[in-house]
Protein backbone atom coordinates (compact mmCIF):
# COMPACT_ATOMS: atom_id res chain seq x y z
CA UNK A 1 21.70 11.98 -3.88
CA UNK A 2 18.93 10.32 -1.23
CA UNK A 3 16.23 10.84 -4.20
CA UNK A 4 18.50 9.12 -6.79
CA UNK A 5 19.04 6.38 -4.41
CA UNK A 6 15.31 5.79 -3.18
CA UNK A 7 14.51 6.22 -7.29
CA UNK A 8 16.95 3.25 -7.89
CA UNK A 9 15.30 1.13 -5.01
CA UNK A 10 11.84 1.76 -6.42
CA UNK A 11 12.75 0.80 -10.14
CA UNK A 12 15.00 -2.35 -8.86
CA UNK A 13 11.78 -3.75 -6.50
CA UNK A 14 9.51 -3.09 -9.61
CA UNK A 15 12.06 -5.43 -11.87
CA UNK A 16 12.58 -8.04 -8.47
CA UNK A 17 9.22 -8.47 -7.43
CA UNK A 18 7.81 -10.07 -11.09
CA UNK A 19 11.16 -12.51 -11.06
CA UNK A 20 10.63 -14.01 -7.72
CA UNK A 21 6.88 -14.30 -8.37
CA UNK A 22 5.50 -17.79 -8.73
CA UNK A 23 1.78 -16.71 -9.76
CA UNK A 24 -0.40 -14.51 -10.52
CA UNK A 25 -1.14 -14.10 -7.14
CA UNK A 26 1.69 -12.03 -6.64
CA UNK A 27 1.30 -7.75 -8.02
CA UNK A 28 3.41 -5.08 -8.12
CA UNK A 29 2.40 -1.44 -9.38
CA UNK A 30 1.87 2.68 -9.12
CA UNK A 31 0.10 4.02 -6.04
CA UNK A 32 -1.05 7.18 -5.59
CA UNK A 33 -2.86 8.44 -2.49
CA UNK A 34 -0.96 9.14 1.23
CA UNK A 35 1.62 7.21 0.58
CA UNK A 36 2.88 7.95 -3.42
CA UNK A 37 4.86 5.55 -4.84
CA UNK A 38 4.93 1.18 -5.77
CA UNK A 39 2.53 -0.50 -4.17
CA UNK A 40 1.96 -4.70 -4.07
CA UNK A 41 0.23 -7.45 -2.53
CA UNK A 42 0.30 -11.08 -2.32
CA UNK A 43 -2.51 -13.08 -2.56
CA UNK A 44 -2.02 -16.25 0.11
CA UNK A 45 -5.16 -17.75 -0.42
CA UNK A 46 -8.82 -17.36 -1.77
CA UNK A 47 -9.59 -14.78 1.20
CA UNK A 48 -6.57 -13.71 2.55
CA UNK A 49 -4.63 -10.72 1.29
CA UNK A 50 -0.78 -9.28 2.58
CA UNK A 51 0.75 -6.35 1.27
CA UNK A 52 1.95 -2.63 1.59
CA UNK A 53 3.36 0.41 -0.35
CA UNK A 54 6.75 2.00 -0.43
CA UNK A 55 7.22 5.62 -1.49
CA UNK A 56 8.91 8.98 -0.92
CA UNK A 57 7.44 12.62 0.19
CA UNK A 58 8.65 14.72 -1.87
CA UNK A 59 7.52 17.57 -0.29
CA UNK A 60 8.74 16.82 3.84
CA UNK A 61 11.52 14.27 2.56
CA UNK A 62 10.68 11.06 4.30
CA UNK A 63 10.32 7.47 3.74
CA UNK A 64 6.60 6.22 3.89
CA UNK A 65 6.10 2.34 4.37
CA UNK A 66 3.09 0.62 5.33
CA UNK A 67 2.10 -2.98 5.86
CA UNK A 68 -1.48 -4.77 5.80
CA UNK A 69 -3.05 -7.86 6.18
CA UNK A 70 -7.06 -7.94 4.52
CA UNK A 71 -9.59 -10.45 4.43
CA UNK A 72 -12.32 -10.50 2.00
CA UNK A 73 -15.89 -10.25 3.52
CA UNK A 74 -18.04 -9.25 0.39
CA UNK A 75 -18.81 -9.57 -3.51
CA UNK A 76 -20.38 -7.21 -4.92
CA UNK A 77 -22.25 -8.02 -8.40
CA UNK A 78 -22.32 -4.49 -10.65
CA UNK A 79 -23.66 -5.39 -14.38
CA UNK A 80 -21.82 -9.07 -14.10
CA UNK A 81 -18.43 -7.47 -12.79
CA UNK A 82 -17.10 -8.49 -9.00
CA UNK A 83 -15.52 -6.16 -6.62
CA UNK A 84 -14.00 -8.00 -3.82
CA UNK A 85 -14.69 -5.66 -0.53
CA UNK A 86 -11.64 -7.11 2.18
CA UNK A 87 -11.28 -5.53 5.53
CA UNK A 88 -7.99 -5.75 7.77
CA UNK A 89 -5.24 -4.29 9.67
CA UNK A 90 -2.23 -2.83 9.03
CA UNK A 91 0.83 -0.34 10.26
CA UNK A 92 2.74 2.59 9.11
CA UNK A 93 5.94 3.62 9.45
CA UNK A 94 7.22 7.43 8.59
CA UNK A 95 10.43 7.53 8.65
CA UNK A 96 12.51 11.21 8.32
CA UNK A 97 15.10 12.02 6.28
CA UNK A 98 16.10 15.26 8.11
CA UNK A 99 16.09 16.12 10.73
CA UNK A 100 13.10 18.92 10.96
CA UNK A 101 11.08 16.25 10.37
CA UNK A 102 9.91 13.43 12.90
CA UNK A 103 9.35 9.68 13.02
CA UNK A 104 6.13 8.52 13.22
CA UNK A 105 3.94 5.44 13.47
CA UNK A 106 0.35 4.52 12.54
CA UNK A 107 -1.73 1.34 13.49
CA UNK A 108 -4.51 1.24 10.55
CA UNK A 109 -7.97 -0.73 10.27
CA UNK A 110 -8.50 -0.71 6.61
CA UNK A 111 -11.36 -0.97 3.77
CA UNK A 112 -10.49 -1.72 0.10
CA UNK A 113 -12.94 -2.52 -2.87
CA UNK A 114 -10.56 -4.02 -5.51
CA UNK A 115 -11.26 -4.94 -9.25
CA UNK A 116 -9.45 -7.51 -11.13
CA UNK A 117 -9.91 -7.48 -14.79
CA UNK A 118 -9.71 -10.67 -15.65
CA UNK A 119 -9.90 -10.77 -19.38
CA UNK A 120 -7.04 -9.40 -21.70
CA UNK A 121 -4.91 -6.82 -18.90
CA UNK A 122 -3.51 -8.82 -15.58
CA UNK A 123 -4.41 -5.04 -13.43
CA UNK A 124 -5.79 -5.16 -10.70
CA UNK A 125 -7.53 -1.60 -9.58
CA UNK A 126 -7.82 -1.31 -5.38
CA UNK A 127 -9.08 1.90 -3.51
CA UNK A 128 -8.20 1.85 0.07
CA UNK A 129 -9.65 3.71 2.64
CA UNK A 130 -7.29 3.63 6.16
CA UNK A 131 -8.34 5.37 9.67
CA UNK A 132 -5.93 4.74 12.74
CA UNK A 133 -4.36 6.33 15.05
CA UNK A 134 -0.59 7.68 14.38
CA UNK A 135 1.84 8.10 16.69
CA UNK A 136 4.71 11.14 16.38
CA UNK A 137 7.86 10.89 19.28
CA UNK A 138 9.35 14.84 19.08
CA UNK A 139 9.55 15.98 22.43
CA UNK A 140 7.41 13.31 23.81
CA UNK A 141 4.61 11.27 23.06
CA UNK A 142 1.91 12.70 20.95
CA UNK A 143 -0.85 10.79 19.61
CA UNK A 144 -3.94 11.27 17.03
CA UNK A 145 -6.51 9.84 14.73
CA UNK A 146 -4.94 9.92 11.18
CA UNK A 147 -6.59 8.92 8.14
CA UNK A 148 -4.83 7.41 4.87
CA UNK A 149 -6.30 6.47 1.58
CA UNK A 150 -4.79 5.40 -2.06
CA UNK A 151 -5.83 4.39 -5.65
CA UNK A 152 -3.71 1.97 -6.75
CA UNK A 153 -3.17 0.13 -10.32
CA UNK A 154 -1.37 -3.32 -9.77
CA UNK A 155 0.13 -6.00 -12.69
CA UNK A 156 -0.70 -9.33 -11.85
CA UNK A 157 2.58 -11.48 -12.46
């Protein structure tokens, strides 16, 4: 029942994100990495990036949800094609749907290189590389370095 729910959720966000979109600032897509499921990001100005990804473990039933802020620092030229390198922070949530499992939290510094093909396809292509610390509370506080990364394929709106 909890999968056919969080299945519903996924597919209605991937229909309500496009309608409430103004530009094509706004993307919404498939991300595959850490955290598996939709992934999107808003573009607030030339620089400045916010976003996150939403998606289920299949395998230890939770919740995954993560939140970012990036900034871009670099452009890199490769044969007349940019990739936009942004750096930022971010934070993770785990979130159990059992109880064998536990809650946890992450705080992130993230690296992306993201491709926008601007031509005939509105995708934008991001890899994300994200080392933190995470923070699990089962018996106490118990802390370590944790280290999340994702490919993700986004449609501009």
């Amino acid at each position: 029942m909890k999968k056919k729910l969080l299945t519903v959720v996924a597919l209605m966000a991937l229909v309500m994100i496009p309608t409430f979109a103004k530009s094509s600032d706004m993307s919404a897509g498939l991300a595959v990495g850490t955290i598996n499921g939709v992934g999107f990001k808003y573009k607030v100005d030339k620089d400045i990036t916010a976003g996150g990804t939403v998606g289920f473990d299949v395998f230890s039933g939770t919740i995954n949800v993560e939140g970012f802020g990036l900034y871009k620092v670099a452009e890199v030229d490769v044969q007349k094609e940019v990739i936009d390198i942004n750096v930022g922070l971010g934070g993770a949530a785990r979130i159990p749907l059992s109880s064998s499992d536990v809650f946890g939290l992450s705080v992130l510094g993230m690296g992306e290189a993201s491709y926008s093909f601007d031509g005939d396809l509105p995708i934008d292509l991001l890899l994300r590389l994200e080392p933190g610390v995470g923070m699990t509370f089962s018996g106490g506080f118990n802390a370590a370095f944790v280290m999340q990364a994702s490919l993700q394929a986004l449609w501009r709106f």
